[in-house]
N, C-alpha and C. Protein backbone atom coordinates (compact mmCIF):
# COMPACT_ATOMS: atom_id res chain seq x y z
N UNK A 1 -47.36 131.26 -34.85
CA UNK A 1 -45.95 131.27 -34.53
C UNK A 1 -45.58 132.66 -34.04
N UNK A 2 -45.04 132.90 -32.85
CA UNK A 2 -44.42 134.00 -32.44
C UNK A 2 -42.92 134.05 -31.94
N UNK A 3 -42.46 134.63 -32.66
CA UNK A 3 -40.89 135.25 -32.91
C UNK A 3 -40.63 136.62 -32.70
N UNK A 4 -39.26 136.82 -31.99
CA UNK A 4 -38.84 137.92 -31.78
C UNK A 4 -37.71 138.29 -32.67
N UNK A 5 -36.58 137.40 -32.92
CA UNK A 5 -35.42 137.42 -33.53
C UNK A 5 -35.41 137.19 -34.78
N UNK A 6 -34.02 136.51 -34.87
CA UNK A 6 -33.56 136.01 -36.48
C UNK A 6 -34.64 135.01 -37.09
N UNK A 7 -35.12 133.69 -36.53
CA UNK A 7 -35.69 132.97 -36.55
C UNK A 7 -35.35 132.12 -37.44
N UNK A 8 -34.36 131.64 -36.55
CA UNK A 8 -33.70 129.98 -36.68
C UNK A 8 -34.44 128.34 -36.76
N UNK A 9 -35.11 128.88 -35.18
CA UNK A 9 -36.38 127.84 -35.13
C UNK A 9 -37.39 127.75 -36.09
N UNK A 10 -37.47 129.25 -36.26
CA UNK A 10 -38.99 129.16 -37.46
C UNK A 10 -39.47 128.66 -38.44
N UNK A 11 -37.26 128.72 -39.15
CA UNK A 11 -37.04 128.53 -40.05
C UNK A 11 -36.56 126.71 -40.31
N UNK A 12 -36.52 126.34 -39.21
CA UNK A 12 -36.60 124.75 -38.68
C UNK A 12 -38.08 124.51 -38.73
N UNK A 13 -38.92 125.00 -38.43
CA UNK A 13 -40.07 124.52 -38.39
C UNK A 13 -40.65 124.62 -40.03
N UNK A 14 -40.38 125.29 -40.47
CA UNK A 14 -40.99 125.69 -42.07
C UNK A 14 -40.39 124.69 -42.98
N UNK A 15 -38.88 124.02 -42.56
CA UNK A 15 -38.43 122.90 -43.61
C UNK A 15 -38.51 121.96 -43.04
N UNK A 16 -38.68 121.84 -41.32
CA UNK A 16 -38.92 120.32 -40.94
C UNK A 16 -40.64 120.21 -40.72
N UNK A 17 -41.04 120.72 -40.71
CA UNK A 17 -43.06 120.39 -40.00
C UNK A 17 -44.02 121.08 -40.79
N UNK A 18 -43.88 122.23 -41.20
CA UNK A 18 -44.58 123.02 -42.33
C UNK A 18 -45.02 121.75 -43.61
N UNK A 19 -46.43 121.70 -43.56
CA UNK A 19 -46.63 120.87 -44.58
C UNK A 19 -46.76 119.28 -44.62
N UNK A 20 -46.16 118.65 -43.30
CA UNK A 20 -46.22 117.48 -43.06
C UNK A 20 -47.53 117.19 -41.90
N UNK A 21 -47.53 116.01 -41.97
CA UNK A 21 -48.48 115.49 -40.27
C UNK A 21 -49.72 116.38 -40.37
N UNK A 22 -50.18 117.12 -41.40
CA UNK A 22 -51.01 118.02 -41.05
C UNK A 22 -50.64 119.24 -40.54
N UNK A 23 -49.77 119.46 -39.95
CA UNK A 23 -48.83 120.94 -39.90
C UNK A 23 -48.99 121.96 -40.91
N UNK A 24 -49.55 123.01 -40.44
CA UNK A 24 -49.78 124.15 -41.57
C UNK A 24 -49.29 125.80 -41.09
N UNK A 25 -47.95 126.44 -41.03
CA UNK A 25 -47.55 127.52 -40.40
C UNK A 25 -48.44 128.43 -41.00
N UNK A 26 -49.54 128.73 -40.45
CA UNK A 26 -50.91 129.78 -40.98
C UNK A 26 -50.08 131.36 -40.82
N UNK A 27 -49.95 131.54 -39.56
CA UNK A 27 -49.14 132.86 -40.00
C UNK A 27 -47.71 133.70 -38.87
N UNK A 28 -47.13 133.82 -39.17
CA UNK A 28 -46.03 134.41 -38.07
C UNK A 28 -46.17 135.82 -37.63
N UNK A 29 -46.38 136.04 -36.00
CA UNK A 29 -46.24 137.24 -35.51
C UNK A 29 -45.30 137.97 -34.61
N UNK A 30 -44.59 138.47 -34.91
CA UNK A 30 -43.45 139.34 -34.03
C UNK A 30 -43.93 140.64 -33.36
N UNK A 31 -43.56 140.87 -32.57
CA UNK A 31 -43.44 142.00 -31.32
C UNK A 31 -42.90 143.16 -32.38
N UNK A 32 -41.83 142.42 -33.10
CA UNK A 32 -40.92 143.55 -33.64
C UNK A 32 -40.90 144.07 -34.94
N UNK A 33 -41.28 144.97 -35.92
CA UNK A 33 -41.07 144.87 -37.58
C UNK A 33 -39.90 144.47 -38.11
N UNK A 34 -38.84 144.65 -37.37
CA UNK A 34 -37.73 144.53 -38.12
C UNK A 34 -36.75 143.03 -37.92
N UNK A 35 -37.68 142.14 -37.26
CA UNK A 35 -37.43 140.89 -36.87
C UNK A 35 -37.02 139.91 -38.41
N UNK A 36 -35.86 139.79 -38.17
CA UNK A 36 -35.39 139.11 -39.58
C UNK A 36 -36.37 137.62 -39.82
N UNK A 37 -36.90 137.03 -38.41
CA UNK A 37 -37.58 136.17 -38.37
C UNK A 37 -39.12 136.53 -39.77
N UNK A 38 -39.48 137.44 -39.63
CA UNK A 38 -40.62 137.97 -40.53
C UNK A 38 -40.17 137.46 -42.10
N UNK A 39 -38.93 137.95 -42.47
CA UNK A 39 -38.32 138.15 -44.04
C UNK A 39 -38.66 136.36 -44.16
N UNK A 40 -37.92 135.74 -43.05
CA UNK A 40 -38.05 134.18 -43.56
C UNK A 40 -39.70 133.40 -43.95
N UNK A 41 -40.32 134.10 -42.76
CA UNK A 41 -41.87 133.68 -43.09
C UNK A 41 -42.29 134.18 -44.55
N UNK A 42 -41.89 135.32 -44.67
CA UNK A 42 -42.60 135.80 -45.90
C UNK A 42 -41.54 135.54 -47.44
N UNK A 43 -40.53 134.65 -47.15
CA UNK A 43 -40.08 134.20 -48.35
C UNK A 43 -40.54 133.27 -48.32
N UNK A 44 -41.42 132.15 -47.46
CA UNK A 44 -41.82 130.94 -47.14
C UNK A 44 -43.37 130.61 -48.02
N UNK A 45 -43.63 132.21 -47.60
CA UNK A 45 -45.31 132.68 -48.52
C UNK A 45 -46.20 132.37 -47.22
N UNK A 46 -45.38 132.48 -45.65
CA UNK A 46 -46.43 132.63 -44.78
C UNK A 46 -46.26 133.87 -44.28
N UNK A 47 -47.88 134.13 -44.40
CA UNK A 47 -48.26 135.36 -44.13
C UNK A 47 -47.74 136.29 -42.63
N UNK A 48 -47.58 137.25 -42.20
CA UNK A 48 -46.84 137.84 -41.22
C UNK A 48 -47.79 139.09 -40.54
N UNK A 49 -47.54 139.33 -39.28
CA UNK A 49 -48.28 140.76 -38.61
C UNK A 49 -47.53 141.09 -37.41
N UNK A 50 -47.46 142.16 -37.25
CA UNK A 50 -46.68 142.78 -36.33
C UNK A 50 -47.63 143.09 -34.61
N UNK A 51 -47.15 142.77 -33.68
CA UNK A 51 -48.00 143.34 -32.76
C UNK A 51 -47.17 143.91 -31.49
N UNK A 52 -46.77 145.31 -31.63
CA UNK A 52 -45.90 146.19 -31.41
C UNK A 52 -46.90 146.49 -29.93
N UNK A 53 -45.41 146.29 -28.78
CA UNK A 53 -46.09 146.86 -27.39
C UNK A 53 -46.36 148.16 -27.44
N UNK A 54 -45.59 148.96 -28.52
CA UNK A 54 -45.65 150.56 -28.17
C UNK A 54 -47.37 151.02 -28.76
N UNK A 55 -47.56 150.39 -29.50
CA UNK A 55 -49.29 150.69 -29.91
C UNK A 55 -49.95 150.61 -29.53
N UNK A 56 -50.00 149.84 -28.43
CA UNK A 56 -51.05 149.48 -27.20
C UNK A 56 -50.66 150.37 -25.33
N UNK A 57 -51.92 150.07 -25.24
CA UNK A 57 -52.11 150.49 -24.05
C UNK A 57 -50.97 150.03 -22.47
N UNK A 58 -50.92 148.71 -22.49
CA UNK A 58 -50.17 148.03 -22.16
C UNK A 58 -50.02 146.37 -22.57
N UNK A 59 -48.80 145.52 -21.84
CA UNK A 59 -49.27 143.98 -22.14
C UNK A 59 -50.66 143.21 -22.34
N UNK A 60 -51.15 143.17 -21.68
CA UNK A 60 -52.40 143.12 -21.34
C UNK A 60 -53.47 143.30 -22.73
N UNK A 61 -53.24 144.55 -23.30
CA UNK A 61 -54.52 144.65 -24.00
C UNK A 61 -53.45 144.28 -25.51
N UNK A 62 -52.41 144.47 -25.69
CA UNK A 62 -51.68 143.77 -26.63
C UNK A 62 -51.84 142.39 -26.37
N UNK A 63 -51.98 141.48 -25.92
CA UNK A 63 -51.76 140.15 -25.87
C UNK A 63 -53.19 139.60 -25.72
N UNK A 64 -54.45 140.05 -25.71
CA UNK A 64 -56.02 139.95 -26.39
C UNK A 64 -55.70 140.14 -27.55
N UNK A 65 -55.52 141.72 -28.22
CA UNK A 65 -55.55 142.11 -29.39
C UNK A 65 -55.32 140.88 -30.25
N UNK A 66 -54.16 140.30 -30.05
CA UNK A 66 -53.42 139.53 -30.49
C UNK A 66 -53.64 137.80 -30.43
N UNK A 67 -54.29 137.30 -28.94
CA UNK A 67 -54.85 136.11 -29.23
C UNK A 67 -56.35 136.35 -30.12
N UNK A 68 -57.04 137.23 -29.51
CA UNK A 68 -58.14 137.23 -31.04
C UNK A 68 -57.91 137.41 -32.38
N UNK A 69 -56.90 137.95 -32.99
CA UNK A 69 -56.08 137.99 -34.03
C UNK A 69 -56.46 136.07 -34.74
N UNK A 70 -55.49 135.41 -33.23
CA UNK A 70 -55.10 134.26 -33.97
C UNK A 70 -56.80 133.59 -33.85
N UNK A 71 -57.16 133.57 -32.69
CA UNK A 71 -58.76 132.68 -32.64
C UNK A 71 -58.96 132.83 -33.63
N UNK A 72 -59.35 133.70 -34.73
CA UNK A 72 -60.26 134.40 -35.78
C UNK A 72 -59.50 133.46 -36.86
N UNK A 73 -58.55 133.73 -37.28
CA UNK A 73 -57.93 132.43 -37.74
C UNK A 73 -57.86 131.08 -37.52
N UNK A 74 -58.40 130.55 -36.87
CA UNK A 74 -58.76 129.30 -36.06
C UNK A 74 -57.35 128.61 -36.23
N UNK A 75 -56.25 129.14 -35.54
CA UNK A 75 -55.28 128.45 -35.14
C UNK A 75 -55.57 127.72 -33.52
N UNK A 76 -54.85 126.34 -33.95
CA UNK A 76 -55.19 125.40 -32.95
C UNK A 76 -53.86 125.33 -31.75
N UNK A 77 -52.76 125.16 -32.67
CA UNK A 77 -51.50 125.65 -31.58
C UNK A 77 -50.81 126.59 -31.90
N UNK A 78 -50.46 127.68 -30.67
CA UNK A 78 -49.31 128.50 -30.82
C UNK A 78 -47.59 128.15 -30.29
N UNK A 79 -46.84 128.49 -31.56
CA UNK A 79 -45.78 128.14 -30.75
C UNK A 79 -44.81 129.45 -30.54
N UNK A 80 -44.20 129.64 -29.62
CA UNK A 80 -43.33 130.53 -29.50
C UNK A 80 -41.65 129.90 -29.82
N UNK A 81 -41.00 130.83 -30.70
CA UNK A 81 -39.87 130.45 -31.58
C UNK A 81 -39.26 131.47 -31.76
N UNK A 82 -38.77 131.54 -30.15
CA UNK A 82 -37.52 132.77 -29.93
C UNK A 82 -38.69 133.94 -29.67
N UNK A 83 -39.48 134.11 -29.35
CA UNK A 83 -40.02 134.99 -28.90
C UNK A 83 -39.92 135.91 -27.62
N UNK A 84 -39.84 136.41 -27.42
CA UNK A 84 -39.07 137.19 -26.10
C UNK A 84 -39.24 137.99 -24.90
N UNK A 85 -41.13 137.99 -25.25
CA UNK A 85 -41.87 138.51 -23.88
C UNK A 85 -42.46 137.42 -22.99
N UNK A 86 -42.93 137.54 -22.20
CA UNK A 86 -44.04 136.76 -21.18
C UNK A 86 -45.56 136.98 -22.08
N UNK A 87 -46.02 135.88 -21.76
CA UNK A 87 -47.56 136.33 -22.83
C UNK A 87 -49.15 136.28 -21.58
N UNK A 88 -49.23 137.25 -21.22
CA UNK A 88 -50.46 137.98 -20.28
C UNK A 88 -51.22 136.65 -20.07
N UNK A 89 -51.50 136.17 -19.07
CA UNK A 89 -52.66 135.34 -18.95
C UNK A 89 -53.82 135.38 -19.93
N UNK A 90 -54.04 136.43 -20.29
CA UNK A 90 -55.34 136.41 -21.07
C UNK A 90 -55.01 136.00 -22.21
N UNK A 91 -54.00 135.47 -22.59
CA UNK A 91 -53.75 135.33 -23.75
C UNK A 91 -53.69 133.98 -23.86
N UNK A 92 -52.75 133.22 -22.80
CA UNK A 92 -53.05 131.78 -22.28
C UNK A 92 -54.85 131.49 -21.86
N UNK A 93 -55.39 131.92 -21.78
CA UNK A 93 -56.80 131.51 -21.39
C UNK A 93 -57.32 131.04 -22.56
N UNK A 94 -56.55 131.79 -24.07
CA UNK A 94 -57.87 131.76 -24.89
C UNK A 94 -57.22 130.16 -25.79
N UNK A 95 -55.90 130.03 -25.29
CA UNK A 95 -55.47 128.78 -25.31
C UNK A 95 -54.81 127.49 -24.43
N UNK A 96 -55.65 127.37 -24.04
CA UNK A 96 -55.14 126.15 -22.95
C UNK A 96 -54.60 124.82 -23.32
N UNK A 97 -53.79 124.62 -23.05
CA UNK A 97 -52.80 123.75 -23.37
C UNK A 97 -52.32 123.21 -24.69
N UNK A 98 -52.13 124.76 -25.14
CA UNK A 98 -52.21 124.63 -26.60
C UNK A 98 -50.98 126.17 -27.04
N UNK A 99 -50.07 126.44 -25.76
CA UNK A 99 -49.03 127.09 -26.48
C UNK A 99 -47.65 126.69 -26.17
N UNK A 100 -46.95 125.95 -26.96
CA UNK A 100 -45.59 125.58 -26.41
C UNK A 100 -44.11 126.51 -26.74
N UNK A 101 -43.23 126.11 -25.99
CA UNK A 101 -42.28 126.81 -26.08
C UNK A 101 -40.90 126.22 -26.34
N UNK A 102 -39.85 126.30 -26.74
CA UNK A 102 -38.50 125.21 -26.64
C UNK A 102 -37.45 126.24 -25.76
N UNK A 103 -37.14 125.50 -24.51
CA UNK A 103 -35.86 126.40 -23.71
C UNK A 103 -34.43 125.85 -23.64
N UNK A 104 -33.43 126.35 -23.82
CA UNK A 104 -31.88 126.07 -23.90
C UNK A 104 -31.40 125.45 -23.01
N UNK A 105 -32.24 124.29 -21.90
CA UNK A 105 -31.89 124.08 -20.72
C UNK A 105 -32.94 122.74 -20.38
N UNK A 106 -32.24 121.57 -19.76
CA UNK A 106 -32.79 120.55 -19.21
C UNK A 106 -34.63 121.03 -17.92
N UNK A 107 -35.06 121.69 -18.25
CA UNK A 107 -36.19 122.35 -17.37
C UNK A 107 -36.24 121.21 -16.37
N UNK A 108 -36.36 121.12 -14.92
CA UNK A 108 -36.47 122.43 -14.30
C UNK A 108 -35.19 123.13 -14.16
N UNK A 109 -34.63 123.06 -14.36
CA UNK A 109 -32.80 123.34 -14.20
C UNK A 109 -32.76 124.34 -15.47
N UNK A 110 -32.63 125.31 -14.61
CA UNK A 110 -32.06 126.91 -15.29
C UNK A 110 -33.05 127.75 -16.07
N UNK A 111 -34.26 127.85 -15.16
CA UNK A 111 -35.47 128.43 -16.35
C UNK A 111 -34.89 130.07 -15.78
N UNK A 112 -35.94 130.77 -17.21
CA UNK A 112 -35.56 132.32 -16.79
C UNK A 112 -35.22 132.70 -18.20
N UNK A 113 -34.35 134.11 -18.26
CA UNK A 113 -34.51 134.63 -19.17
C UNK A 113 -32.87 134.24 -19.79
N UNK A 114 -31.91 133.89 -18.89
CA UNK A 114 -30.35 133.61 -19.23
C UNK A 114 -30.25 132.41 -18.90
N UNK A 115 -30.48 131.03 -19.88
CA UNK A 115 -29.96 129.73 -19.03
C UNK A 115 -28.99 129.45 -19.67
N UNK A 116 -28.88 130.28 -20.88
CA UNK A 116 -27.08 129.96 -21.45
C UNK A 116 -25.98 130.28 -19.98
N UNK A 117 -26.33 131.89 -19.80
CA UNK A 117 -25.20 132.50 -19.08
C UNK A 117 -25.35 131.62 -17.80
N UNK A 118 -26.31 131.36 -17.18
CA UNK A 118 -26.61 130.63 -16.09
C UNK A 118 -25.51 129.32 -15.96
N UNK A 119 -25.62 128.65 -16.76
CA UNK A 119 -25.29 127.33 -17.16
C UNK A 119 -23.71 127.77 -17.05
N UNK A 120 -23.35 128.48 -17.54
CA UNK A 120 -21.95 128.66 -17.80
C UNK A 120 -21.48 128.98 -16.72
N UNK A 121 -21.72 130.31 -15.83
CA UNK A 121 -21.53 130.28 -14.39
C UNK A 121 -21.55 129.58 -13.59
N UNK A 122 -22.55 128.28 -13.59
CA UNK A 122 -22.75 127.30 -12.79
C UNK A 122 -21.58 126.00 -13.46
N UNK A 123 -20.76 126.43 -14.43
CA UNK A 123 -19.82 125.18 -14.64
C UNK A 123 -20.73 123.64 -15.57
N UNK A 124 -21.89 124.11 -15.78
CA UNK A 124 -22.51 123.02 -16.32
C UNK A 124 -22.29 122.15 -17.82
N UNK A 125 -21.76 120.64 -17.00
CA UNK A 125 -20.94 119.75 -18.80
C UNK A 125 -22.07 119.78 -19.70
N UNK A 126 -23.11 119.29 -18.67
CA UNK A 126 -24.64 118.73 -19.95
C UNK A 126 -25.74 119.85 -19.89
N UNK A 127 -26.02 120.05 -20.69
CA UNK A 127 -27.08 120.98 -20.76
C UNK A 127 -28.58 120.20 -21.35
N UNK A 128 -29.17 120.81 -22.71
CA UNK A 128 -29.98 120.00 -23.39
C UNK A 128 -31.10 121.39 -24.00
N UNK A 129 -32.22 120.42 -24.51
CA UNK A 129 -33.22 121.16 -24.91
C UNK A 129 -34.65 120.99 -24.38
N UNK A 130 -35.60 121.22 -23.74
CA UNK A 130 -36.99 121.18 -23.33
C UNK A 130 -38.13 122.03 -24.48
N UNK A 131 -38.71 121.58 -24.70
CA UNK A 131 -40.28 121.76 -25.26
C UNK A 131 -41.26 121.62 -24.09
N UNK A 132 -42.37 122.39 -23.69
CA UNK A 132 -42.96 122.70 -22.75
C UNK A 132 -43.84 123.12 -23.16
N UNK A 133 -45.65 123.01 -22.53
CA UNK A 133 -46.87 124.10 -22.54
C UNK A 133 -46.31 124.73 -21.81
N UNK A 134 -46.62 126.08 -22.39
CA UNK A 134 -46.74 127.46 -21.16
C UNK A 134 -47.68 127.44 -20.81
N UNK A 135 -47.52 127.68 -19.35
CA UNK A 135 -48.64 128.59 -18.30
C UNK A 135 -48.21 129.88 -17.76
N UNK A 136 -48.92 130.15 -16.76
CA UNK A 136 -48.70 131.43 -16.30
C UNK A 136 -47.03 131.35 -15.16
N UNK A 137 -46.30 130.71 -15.18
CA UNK A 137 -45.41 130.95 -14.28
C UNK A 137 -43.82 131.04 -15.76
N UNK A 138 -42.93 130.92 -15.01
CA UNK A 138 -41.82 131.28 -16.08
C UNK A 138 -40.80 130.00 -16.57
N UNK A 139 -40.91 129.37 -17.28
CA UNK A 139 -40.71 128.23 -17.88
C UNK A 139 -41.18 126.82 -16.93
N UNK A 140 -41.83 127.05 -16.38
CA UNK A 140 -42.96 126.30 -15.50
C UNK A 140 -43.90 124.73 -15.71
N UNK A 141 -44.14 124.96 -17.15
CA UNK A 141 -45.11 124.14 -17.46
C UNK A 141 -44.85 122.71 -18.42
N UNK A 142 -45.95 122.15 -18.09
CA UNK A 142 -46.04 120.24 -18.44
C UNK A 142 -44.77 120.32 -19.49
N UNK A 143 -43.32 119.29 -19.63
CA UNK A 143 -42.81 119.27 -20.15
C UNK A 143 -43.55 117.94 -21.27
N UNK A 144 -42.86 118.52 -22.89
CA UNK A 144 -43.30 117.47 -24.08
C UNK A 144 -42.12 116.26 -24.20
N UNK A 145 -41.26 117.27 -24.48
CA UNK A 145 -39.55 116.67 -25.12
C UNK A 145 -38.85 116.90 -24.97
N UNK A 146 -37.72 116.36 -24.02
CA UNK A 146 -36.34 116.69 -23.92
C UNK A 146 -35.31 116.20 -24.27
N UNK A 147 -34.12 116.36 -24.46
CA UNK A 147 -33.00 115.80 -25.02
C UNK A 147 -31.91 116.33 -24.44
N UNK A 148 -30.98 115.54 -23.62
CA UNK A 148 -29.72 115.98 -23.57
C UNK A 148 -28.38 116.36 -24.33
N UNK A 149 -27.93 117.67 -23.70
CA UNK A 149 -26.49 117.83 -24.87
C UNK A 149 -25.44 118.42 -24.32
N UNK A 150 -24.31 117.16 -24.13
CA UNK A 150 -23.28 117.45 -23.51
C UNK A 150 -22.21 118.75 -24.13
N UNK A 151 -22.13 119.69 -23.26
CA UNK A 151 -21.47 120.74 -23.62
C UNK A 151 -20.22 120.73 -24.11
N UNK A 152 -19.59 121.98 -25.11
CA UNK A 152 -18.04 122.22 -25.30
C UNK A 152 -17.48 122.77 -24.00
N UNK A 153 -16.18 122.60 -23.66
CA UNK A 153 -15.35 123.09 -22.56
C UNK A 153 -15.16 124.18 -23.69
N UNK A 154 -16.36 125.27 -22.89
CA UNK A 154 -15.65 126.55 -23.50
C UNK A 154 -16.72 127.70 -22.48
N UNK A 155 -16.06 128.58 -22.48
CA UNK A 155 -17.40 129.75 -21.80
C UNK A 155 -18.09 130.71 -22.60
N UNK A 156 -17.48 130.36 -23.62
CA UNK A 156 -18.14 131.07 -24.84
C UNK A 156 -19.35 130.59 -25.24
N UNK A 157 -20.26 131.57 -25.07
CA UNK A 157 -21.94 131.76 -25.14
C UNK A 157 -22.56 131.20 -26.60
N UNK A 158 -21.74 131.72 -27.11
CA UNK A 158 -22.16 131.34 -28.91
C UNK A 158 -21.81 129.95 -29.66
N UNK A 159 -20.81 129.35 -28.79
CA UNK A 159 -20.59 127.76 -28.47
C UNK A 159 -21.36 127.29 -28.53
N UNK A 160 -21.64 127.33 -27.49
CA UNK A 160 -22.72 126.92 -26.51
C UNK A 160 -23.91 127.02 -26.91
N UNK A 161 -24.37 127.83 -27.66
CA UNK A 161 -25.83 128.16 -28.35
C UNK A 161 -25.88 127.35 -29.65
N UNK A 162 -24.38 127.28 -30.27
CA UNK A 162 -24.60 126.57 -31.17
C UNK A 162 -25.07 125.13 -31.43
N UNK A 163 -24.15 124.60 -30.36
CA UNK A 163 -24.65 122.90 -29.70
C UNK A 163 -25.83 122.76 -29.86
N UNK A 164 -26.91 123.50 -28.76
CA UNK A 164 -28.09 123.59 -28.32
C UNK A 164 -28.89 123.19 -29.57
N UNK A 165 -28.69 124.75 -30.46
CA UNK A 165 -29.50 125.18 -31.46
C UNK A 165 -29.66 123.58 -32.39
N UNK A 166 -28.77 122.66 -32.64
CA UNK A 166 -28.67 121.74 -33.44
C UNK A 166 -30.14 120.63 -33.16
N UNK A 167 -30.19 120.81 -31.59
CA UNK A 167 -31.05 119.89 -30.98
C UNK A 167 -32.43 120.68 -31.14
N UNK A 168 -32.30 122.07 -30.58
CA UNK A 168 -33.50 122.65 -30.98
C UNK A 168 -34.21 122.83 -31.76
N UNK A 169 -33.28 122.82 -32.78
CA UNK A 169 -34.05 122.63 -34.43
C UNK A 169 -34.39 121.24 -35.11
N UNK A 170 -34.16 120.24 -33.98
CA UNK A 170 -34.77 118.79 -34.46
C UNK A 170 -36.26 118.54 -33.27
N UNK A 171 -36.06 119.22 -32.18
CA UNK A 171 -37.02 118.69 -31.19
C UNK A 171 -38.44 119.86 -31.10
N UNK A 172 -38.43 121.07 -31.60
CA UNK A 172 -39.08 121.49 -31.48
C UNK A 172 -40.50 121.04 -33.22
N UNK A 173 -39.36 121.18 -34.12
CA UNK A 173 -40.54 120.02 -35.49
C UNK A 173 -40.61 119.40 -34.84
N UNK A 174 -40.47 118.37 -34.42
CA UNK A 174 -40.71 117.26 -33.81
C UNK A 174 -42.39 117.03 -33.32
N UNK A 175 -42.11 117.61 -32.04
CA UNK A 175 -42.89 118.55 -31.34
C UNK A 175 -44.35 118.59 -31.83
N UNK A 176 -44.30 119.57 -32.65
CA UNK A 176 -45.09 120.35 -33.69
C UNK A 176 -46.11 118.94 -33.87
N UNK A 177 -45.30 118.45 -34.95
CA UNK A 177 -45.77 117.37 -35.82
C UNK A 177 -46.34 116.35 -34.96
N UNK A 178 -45.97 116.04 -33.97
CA UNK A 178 -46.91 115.12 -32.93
C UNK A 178 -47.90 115.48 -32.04
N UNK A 179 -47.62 116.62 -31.91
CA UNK A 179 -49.30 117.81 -31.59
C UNK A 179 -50.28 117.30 -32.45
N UNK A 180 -49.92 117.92 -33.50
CA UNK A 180 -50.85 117.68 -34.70
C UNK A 180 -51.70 116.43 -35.07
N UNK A 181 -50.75 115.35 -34.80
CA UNK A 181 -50.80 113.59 -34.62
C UNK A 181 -52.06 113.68 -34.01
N UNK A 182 -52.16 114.29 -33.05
CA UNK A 182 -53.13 114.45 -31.64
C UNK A 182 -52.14 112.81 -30.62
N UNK A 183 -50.48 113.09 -30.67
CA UNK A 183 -49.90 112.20 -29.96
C UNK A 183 -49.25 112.36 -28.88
N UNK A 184 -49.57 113.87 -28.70
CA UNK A 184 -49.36 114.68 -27.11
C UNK A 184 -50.41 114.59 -26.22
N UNK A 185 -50.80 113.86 -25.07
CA UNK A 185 -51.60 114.62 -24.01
C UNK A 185 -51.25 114.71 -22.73
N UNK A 186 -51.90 115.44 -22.01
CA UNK A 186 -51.73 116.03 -20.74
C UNK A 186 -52.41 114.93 -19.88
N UNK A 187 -51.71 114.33 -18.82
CA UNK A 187 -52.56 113.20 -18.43
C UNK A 187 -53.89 113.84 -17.28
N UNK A 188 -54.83 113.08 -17.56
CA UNK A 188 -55.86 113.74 -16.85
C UNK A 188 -56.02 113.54 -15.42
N UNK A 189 -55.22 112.93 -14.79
CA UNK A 189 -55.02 112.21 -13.53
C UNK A 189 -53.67 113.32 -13.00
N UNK A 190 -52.85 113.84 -13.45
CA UNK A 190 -51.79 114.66 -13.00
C UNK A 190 -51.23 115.58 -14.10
N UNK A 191 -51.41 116.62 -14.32
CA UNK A 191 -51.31 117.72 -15.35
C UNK A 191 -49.90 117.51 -15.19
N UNK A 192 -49.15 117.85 -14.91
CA UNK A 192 -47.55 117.63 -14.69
C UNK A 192 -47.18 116.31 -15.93
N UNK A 193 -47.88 115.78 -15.93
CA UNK A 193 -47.08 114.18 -17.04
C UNK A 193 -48.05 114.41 -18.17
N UNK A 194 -46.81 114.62 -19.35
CA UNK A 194 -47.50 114.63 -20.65
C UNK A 194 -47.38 113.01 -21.34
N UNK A 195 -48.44 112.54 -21.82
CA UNK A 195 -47.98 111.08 -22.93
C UNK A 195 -47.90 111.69 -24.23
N UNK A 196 -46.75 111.24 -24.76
CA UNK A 196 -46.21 111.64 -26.15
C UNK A 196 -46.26 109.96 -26.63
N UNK A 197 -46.63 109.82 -27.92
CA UNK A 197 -46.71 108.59 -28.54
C UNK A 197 -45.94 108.97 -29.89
N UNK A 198 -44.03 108.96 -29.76
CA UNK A 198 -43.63 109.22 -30.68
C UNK A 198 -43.80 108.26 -31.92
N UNK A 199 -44.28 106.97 -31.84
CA UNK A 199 -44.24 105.65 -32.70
C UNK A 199 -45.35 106.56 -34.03
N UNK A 200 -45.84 107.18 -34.25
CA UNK A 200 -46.98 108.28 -35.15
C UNK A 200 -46.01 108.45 -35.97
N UNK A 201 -44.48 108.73 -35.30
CA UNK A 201 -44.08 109.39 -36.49
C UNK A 201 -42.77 108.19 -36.91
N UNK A 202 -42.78 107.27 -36.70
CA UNK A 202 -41.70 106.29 -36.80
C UNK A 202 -41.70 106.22 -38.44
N UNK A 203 -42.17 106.33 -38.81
CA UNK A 203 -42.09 105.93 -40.42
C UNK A 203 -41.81 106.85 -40.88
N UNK A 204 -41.28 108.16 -40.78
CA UNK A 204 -40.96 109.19 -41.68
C UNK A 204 -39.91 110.51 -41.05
N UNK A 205 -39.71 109.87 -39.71
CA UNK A 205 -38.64 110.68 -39.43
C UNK A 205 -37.33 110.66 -39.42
């Protein structure tokens, strides 16, 4: 799990997927020490490590450091949960189709680093939530799960995040837990179309 922030999601993932389906949050890593996201992992009793850009050389040799970190641990998926950099190709290599992400926005519609502010400038009623593999481009890759969510008439950002956040914190467990299923795949005929077989989890969600 990699987090930058408060860690809202994380903390969605630790009471909705942590422990179920085979779901096991092995350990949380932030960019940042002082990431409130950390305090929640480690009241959770999952273990935590910091992997600070300023210690390294550049992106690049931070984001090896750091997928060998997790290999060595034999984590199978990474998820990013509010995390807040781009993650170096080399870091995607050492996991292929095996790091997802959740964005504030119907993907392809409004990827980037602002799709709140985006959205709002652009006048947009419906917004939603996407779950996605990352690849190397910028919210780019095979979508898992989406859900639409019709917006407040308001331009206020924190509104607006709040809506979102409600959905985000149901679709990204979600997510998780049907990875795990092994009820996600990438179709082998067109990488672009994922099959999700949510019926895995019909009995307990």
């Amino acid at each position: 799990m990699l987090v930058s922030g408060s860690g809202t999601n994380l903390q969605a993932i630790l009471d909705r997927a942590h422990g179920r389906d085979g779901v096991v949050v092995d350990v949380v890593i932030s960019n940042r020490a002082d990431a409130h996201a950390l305090e929640r992992a480690r009241d959770s009793g999952v273990e935590t490590a910091v992997f600070d850009a300023a210690d390294y050389d550049d992106r690049t040799e931070r984001d090896r450091a750091m997928a060998g970190y997790l290999k060595q641990r034999g984590v199978r998926l990474v998820v990013l949960a509010g995390y807040m950099h781009l993650l170096d190709p080399v870091f995607l290599q050492e996991f292929p189709n095996a790091v997802i992400n959740v964005h504030p926005a119907l993907l392809p519609a409004f990827p980037g680093a602002n799709p709140v502010q985006d959205q709002i400038a652009y006048g947009a009623k419906v917004s939603g939530v996407t779950v996605h593999f990352v690849d190397d481009g910028v919210d780019t890759g095979p979508i898992i799960l989406q859900e639409a969510v019709t917006l407040p008439y308001t331009r206020n950002e924190e509104e607006i995040l709040t809506a979102l956040h409600r959905t985000e914190h149901d679709l990204l467990p979600r997510a998780i837990r049907l990875f795990a299923r092994g009820a996600v795949q990438i179709d082998a005929t067109d990488p672009r179309y994922v099959h999700v077989d949510e019926r895995v989890l019909s009995a307990d969600v």
